[in-house]
PDB file of N, CA and C in Angstrom:
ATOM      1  N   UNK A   1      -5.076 -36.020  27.520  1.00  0.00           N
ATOM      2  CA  UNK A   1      -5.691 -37.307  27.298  1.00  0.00           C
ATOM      3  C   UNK A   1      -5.021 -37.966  26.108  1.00  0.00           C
ATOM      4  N   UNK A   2      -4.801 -38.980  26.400  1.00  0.00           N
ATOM      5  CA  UNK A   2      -4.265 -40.380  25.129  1.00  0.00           C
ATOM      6  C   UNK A   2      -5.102 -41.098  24.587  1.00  0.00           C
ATOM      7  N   UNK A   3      -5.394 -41.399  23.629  1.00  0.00           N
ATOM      8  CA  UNK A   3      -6.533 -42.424  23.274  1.00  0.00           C
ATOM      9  C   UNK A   3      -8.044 -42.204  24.164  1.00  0.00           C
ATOM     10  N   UNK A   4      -8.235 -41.376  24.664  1.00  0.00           N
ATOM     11  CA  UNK A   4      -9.476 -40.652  25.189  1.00  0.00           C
ATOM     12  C   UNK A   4      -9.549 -41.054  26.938  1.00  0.00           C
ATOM     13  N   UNK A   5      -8.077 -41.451  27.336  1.00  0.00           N
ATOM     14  CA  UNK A   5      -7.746 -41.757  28.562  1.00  0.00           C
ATOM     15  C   UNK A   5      -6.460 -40.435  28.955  1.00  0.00           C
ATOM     16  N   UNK A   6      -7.329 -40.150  30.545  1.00  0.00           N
ATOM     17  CA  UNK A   6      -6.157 -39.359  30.741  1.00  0.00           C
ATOM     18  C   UNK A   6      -4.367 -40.166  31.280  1.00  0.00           C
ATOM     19  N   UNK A   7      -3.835 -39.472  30.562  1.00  0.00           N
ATOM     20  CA  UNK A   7      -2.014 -39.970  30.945  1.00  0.00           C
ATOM     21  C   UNK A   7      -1.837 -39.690  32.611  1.00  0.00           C
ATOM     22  N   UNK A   8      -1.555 -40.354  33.340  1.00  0.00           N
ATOM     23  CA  UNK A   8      -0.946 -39.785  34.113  1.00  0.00           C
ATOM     24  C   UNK A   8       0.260 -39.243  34.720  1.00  0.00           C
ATOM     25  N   UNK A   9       0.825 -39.788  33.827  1.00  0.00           N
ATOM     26  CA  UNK A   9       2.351 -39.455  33.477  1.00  0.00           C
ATOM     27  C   UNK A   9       2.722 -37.587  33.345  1.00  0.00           C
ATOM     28  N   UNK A  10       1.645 -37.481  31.949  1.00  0.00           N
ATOM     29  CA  UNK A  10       1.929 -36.430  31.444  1.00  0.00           C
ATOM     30  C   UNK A  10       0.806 -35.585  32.486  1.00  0.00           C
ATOM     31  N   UNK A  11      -0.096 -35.814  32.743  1.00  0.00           N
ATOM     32  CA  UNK A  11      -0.706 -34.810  34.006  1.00  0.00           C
ATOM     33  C   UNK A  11      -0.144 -34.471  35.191  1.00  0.00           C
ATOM     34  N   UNK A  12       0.983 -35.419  35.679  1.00  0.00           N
ATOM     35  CA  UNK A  12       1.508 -35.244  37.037  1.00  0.00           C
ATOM     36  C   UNK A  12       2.570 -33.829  36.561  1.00  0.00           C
ATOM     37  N   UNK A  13       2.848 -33.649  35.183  1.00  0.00           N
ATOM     38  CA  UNK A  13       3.355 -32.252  34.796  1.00  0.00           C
ATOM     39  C   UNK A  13       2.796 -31.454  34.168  1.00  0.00           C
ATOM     40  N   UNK A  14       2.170 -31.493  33.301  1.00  0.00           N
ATOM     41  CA  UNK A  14       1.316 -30.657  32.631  1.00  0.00           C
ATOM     42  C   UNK A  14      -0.138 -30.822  32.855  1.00  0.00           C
ATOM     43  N   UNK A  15      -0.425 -29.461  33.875  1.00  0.00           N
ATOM     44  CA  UNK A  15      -1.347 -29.201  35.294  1.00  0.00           C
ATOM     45  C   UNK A  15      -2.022 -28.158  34.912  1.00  0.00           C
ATOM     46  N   UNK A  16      -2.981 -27.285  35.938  1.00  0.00           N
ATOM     47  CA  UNK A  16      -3.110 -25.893  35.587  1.00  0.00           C
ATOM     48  C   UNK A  16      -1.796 -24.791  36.149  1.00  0.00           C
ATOM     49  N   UNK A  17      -1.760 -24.004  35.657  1.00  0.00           N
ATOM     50  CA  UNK A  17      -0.790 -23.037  35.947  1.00  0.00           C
ATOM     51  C   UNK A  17       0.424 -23.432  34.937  1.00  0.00           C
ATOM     52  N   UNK A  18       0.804 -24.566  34.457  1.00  0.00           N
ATOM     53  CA  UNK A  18       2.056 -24.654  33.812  1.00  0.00           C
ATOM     54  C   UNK A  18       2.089 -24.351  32.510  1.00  0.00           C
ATOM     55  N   UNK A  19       0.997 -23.328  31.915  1.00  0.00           N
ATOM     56  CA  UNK A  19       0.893 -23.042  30.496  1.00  0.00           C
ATOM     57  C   UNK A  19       1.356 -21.295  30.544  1.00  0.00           C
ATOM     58  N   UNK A  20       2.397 -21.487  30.004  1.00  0.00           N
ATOM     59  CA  UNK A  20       2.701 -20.032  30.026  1.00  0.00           C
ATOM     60  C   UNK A  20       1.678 -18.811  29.525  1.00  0.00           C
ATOM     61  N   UNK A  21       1.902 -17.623  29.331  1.00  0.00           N
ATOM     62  CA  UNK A  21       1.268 -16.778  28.489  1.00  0.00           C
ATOM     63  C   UNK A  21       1.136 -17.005  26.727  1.00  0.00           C
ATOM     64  N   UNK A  22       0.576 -16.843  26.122  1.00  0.00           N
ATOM     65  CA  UNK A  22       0.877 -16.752  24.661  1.00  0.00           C
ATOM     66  C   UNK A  22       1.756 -15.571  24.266  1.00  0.00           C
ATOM     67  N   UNK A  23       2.640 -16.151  23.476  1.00  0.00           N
ATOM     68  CA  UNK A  23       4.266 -15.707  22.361  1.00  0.00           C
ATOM     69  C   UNK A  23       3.361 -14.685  21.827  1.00  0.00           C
ATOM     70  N   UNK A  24       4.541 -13.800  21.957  1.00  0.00           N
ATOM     71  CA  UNK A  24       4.217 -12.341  20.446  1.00  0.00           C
ATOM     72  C   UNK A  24       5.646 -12.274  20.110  1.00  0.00           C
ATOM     73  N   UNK A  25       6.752 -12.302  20.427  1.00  0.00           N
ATOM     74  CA  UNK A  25       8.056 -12.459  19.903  1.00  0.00           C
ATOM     75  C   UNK A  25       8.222 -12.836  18.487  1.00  0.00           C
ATOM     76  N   UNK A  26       8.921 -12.157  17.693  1.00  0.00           N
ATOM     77  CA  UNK A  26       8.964 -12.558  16.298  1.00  0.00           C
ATOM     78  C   UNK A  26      10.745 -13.367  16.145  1.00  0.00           C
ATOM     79  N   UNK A  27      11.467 -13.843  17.283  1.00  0.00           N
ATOM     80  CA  UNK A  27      12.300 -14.181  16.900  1.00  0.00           C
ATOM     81  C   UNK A  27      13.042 -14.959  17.886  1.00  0.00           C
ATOM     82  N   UNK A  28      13.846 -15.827  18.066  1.00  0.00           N
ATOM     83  CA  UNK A  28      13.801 -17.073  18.668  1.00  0.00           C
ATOM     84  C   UNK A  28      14.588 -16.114  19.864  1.00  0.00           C
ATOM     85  N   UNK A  29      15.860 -15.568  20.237  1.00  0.00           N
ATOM     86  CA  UNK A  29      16.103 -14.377  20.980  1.00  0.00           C
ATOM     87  C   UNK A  29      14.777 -13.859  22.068  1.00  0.00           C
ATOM     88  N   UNK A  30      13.501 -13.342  21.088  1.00  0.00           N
ATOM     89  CA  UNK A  30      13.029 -12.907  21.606  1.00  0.00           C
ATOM     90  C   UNK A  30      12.016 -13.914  23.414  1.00  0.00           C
ATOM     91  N   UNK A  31      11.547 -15.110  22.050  1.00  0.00           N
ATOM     92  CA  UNK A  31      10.804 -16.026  22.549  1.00  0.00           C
ATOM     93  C   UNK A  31      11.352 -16.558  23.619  1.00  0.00           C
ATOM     94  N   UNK A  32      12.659 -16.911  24.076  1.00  0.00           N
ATOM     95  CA  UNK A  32      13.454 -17.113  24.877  1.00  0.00           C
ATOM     96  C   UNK A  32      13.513 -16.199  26.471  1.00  0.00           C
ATOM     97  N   UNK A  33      13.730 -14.750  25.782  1.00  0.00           N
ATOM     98  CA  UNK A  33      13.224 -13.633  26.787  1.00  0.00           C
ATOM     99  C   UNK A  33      11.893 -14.010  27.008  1.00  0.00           C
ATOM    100  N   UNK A  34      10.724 -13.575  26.085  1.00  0.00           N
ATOM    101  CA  UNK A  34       9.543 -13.841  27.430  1.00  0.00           C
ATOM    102  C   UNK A  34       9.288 -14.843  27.975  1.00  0.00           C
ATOM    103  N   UNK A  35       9.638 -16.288  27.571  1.00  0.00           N
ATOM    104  CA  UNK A  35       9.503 -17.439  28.617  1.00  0.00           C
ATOM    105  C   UNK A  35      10.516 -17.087  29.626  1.00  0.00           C
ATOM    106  N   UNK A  36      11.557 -16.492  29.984  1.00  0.00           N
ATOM    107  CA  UNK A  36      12.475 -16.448  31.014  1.00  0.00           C
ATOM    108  C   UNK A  36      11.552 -15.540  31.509  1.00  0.00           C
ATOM    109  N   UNK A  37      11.195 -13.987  31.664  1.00  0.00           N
ATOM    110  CA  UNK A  37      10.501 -13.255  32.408  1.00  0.00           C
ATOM    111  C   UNK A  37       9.522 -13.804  32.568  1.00  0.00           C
ATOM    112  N   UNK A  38       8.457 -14.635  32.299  1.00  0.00           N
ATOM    113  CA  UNK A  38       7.416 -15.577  32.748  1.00  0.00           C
ATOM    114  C   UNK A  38       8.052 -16.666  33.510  1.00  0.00           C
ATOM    115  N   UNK A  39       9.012 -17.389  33.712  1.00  0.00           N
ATOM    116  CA  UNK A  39       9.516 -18.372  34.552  1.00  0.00           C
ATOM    117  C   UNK A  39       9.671 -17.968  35.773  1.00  0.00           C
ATOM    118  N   UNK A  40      10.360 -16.971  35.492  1.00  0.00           N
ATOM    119  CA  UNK A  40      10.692 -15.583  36.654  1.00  0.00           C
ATOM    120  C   UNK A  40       9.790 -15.139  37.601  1.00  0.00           C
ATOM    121  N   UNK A  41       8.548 -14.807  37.409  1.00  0.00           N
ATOM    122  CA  UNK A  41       8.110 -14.510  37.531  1.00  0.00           C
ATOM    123  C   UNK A  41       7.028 -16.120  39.070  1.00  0.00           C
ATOM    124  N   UNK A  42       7.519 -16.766  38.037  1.00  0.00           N
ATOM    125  CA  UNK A  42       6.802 -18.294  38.343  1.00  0.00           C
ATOM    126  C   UNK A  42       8.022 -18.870  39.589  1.00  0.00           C
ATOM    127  N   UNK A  43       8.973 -18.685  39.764  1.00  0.00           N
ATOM    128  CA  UNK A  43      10.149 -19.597  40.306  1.00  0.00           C
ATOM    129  C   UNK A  43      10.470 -18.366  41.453  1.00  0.00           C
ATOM    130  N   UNK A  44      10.427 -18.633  42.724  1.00  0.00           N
ATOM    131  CA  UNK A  44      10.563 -17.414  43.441  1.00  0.00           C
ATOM    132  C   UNK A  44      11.813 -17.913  43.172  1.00  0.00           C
ATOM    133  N   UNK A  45      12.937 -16.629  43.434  1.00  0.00           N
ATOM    134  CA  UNK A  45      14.481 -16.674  43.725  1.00  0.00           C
ATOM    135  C   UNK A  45      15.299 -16.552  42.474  1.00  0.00           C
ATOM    136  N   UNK A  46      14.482 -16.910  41.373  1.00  0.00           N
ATOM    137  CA  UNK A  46      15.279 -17.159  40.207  1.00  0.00           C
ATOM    138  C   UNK A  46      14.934 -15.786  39.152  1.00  0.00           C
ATOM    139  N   UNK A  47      16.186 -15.237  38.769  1.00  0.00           N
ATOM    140  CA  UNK A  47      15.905 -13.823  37.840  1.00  0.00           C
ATOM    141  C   UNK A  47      15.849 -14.287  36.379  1.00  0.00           C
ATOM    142  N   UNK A  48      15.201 -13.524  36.010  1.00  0.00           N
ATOM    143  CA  UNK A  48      14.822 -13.602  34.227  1.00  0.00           C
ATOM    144  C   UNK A  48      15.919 -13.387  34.050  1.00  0.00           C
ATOM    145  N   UNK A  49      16.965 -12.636  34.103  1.00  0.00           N
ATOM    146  CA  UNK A  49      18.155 -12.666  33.484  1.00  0.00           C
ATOM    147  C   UNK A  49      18.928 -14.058  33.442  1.00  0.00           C
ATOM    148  N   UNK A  50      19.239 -14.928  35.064  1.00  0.00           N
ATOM    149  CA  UNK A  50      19.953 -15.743  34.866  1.00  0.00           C
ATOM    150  C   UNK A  50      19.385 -17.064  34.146  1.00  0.00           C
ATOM    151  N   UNK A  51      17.838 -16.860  33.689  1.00  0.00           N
ATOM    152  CA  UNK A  51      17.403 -17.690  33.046  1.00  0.00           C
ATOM    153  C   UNK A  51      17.481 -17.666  31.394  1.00  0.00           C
ATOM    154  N   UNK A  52      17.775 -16.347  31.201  1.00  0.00           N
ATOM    155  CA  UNK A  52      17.985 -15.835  29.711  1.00  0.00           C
ATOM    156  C   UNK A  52      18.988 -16.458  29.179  1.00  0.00           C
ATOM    157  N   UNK A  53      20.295 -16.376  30.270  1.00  0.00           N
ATOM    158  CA  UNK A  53      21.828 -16.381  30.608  1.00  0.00           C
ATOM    159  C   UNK A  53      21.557 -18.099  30.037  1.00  0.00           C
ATOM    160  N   UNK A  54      21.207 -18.669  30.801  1.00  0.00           N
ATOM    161  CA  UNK A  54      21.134 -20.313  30.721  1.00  0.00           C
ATOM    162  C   UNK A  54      20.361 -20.600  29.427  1.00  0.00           C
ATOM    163  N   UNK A  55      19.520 -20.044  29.260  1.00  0.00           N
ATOM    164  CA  UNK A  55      18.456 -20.720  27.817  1.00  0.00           C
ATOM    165  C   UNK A  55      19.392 -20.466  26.348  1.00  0.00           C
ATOM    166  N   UNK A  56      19.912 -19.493  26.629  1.00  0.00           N
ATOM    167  CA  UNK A  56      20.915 -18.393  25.566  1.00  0.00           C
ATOM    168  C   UNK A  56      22.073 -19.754  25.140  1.00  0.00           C
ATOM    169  N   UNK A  57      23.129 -20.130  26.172  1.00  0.00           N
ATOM    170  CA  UNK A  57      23.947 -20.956  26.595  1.00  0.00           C
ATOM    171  C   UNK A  57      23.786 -22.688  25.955  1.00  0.00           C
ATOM    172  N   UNK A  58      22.587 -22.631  26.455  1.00  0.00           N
ATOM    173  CA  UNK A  58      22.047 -23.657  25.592  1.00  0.00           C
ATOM    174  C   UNK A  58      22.023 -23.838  24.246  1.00  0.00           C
ATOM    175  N   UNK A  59      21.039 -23.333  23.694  1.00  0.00           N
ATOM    176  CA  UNK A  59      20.970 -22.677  21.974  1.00  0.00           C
ATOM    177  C   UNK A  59      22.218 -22.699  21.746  1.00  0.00           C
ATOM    178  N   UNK A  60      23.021 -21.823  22.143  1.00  0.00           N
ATOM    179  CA  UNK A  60      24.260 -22.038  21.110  1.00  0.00           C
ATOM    180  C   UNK A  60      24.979 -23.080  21.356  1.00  0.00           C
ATOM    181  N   UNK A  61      24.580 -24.242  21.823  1.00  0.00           N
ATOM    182  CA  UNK A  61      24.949 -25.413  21.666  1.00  0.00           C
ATOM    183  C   UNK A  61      24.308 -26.604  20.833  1.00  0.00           C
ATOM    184  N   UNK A  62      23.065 -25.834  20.697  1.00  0.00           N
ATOM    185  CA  UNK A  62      22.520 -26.675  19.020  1.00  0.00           C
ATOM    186  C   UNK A  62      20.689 -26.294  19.389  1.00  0.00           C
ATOM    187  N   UNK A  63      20.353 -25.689  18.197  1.00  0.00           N
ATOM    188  CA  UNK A  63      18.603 -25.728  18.733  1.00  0.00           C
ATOM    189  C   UNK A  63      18.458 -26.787  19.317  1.00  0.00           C
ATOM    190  N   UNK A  64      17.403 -26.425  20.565  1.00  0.00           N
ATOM    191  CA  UNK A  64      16.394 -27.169  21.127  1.00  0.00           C
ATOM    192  C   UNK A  64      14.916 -27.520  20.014  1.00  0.00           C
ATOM    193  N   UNK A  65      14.690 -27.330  18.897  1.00  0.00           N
ATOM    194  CA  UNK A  65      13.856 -27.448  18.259  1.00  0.00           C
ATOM    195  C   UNK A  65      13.759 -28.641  17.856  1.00  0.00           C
ATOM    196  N   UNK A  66      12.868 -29.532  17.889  1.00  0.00           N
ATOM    197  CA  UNK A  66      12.621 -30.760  17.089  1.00  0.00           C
ATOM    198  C   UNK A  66      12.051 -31.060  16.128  1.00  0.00           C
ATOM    199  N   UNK A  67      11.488 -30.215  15.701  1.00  0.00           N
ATOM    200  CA  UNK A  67      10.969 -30.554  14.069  1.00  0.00           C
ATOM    201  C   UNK A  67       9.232 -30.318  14.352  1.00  0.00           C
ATOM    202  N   UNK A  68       8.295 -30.259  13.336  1.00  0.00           N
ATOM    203  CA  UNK A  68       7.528 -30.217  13.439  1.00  0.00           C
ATOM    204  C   UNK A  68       6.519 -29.313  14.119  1.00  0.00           C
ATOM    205  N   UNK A  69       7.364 -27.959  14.292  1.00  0.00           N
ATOM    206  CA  UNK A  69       6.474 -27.094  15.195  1.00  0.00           C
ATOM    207  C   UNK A  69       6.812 -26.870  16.983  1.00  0.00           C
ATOM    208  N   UNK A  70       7.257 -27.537  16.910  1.00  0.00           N
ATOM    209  CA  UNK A  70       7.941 -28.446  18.341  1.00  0.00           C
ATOM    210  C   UNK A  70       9.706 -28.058  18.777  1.00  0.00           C
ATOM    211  N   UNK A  71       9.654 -27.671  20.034  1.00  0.00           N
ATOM    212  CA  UNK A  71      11.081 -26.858  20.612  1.00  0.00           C
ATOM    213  C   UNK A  71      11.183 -27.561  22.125  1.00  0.00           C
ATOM    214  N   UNK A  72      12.273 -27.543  22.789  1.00  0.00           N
ATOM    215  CA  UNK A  72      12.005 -27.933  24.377  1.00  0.00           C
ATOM    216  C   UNK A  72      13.445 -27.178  24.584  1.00  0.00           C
ATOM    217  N   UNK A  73      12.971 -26.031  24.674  1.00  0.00           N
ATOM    218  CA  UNK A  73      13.937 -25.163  25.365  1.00  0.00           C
ATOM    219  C   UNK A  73      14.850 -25.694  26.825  1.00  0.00           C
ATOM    220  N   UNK A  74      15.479 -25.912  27.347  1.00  0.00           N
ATOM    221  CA  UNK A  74      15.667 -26.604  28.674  1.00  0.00           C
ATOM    222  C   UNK A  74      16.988 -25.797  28.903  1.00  0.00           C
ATOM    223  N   UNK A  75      17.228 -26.152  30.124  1.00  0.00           N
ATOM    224  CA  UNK A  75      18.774 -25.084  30.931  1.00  0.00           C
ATOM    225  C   UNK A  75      18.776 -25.758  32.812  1.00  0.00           C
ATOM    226  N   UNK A  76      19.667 -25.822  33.479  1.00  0.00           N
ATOM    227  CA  UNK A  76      20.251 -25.893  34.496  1.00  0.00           C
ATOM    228  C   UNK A  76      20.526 -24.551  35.153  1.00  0.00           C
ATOM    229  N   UNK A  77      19.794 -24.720  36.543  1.00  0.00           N
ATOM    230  CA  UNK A  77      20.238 -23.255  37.304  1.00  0.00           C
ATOM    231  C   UNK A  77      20.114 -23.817  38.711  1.00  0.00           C
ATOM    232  N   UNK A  78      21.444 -23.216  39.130  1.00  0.00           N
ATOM    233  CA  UNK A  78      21.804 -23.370  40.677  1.00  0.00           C
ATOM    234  C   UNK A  78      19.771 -22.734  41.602  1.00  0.00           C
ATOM    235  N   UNK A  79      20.232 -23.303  42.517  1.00  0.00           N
ATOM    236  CA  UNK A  79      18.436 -23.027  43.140  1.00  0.00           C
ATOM    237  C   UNK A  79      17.215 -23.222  42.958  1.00  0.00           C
ATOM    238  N   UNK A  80      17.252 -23.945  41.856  1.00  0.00           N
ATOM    239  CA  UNK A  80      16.040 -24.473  41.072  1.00  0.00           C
ATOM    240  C   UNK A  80      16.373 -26.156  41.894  1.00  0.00           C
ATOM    241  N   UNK A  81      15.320 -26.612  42.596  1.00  0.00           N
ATOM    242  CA  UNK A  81      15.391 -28.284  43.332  1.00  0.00           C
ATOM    243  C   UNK A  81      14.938 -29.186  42.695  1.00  0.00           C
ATOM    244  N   UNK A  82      13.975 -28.590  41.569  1.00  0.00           N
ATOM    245  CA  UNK A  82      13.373 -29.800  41.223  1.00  0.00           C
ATOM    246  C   UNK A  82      12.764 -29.491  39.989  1.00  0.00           C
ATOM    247  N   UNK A  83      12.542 -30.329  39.236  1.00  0.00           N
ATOM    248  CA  UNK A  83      12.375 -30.292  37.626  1.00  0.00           C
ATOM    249  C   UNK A  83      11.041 -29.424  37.418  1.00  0.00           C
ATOM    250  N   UNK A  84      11.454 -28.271  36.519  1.00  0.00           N
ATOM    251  CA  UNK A  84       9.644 -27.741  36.347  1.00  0.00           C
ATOM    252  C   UNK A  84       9.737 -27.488  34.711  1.00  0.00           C
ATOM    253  N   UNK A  85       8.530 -27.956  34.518  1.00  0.00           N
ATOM    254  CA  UNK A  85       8.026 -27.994  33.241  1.00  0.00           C
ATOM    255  C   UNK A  85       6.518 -27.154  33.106  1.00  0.00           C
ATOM    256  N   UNK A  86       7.261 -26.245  31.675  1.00  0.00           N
ATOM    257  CA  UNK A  86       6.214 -25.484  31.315  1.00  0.00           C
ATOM    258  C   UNK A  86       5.788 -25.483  29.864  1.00  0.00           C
ATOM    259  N   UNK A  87       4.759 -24.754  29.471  1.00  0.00           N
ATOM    260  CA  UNK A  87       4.183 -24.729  27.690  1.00  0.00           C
ATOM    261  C   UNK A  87       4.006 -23.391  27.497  1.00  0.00           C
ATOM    262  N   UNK A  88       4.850 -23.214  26.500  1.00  0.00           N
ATOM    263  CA  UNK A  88       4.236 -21.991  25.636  1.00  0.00           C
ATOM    264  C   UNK A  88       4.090 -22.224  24.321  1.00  0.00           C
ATOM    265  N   UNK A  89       2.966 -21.300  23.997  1.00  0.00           N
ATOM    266  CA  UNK A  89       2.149 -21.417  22.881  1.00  0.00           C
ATOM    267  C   UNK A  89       2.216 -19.659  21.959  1.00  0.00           C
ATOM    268  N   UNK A  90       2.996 -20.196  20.880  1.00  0.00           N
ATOM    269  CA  UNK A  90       2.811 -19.167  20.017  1.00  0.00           C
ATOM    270  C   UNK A  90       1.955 -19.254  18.765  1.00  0.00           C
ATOM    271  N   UNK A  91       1.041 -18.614  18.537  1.00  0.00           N
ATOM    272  CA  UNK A  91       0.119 -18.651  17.490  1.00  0.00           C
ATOM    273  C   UNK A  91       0.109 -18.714  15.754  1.00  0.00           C
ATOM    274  N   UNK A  92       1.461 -17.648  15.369  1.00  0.00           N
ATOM    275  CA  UNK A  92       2.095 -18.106  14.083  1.00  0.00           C
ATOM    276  C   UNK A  92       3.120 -18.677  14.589  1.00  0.00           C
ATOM    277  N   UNK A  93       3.519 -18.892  15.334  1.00  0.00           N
ATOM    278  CA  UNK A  93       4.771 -19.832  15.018  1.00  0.00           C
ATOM    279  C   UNK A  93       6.235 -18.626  14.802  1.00  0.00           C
ATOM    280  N   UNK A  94       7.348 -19.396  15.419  1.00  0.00           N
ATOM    281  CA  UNK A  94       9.017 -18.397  15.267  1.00  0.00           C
ATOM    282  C   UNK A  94      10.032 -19.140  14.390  1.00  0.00           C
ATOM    283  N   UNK A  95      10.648 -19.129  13.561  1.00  0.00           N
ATOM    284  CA  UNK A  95      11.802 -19.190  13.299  1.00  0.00           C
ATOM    285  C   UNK A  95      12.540 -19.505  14.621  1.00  0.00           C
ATOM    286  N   UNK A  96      13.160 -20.989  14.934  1.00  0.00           N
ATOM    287  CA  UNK A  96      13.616 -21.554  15.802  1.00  0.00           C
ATOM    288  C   UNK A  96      14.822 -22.381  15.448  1.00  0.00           C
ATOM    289  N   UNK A  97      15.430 -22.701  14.169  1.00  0.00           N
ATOM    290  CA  UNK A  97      16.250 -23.529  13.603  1.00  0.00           C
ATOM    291  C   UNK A  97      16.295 -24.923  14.135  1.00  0.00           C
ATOM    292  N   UNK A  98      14.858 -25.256  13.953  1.00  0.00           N
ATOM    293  CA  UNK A  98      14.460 -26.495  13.201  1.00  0.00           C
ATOM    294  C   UNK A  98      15.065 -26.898  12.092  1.00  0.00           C
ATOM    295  N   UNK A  99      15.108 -28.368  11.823  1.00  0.00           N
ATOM    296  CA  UNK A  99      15.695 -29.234  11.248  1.00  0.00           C
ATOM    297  C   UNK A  99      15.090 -29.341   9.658  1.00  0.00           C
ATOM    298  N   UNK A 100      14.254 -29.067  10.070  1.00  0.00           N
ATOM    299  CA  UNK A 100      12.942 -29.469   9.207  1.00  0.00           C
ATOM    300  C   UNK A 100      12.510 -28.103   8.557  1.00  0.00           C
ATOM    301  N   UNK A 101      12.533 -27.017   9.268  1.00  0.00           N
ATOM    302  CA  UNK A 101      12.377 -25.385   8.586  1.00  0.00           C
ATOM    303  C   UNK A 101      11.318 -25.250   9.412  1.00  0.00           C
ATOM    304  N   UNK A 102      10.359 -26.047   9.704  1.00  0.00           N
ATOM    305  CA  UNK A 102       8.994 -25.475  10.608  1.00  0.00           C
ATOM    306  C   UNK A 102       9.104 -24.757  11.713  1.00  0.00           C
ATOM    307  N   UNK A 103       8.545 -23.412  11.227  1.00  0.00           N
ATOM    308  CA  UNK A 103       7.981 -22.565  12.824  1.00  0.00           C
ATOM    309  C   UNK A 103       7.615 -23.343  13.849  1.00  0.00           C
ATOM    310  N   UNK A 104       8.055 -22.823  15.029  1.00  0.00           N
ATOM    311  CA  UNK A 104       7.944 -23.791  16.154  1.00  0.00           C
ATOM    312  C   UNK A 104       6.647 -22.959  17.141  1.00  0.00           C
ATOM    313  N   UNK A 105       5.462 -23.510  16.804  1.00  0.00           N
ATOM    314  CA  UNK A 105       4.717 -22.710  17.891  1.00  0.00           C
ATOM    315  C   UNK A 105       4.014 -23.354  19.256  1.00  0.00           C
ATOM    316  N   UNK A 106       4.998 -23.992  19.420  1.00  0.00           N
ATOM    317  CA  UNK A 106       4.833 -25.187  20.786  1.00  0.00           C
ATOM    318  C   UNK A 106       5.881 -25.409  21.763  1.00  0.00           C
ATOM    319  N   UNK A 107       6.267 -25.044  22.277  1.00  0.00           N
ATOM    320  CA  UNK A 107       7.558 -24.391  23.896  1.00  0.00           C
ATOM    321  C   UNK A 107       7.143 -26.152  25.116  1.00  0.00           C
ATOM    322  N   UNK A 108       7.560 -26.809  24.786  1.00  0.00           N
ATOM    323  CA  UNK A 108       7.871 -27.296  26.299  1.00  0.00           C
ATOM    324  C   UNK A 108       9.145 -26.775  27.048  1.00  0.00           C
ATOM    325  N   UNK A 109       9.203 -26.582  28.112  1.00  0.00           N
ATOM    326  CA  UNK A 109      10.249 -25.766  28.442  1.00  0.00           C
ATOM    327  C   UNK A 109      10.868 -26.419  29.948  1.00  0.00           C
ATOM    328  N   UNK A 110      11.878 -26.968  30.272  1.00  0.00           N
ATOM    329  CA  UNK A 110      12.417 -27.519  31.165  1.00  0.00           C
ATOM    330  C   UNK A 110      13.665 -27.015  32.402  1.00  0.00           C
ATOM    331  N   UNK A 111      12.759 -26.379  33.542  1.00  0.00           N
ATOM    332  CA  UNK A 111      13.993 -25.866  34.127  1.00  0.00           C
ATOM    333  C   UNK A 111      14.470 -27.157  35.334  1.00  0.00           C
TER     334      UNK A 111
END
């Protein structure tokens, strides 16, 4: 909800089911792995590995972190048709190399 109106924008993606598990990972490596084995898990056809492979690939092309607590992990994979968006929620927060230094304990995540 926006201003005490629901978005529909942001509801036509963020639904039930698209909230991942809650983070225990203490390190951006890690956090990466369990959203891929949870995607995996979510995406018939698609392996946690080649999602690791892609999220990994990414990152070292510059954090996905935006400042403020806030990350949008995202990656490209052959067999995936259509845009899926997910949330994970980590409770203290990871070391993500943010701009800003803030633990990121908020995952939008874009396959």
């Amino acid at each position: 909800m926006i201003g005490g109106a629901a978005d529909p924008i942001l509801a036509r993606w963020i639904r039930p089911g698209t909230v991942l598990r809650e983070l225990t990972a203490t390190s951006a490596v890690g956090v990466l792995e369990e959203i891929a084995n949870d995607l995996a898990r979510a995406l018939p056809g698609i392996s946690a590995a080649a999602l690791r492979s892609a999220f990994s690939e990414r990152e070292a092309l510059g954090t996905t972190a935006i400042g403020h607590g806030f990350a949008v992990p995202h990656c490209r994979l052959a067999g995936v048709k259509s845009v899926d968006l997910r949330v994970a929620l980590h409770p203290s927060g990871v070391a993500f190399g943010a701009a800003d230094g803030t633990p990121v304990r908020v995952f939008f995540v874009l396959v």
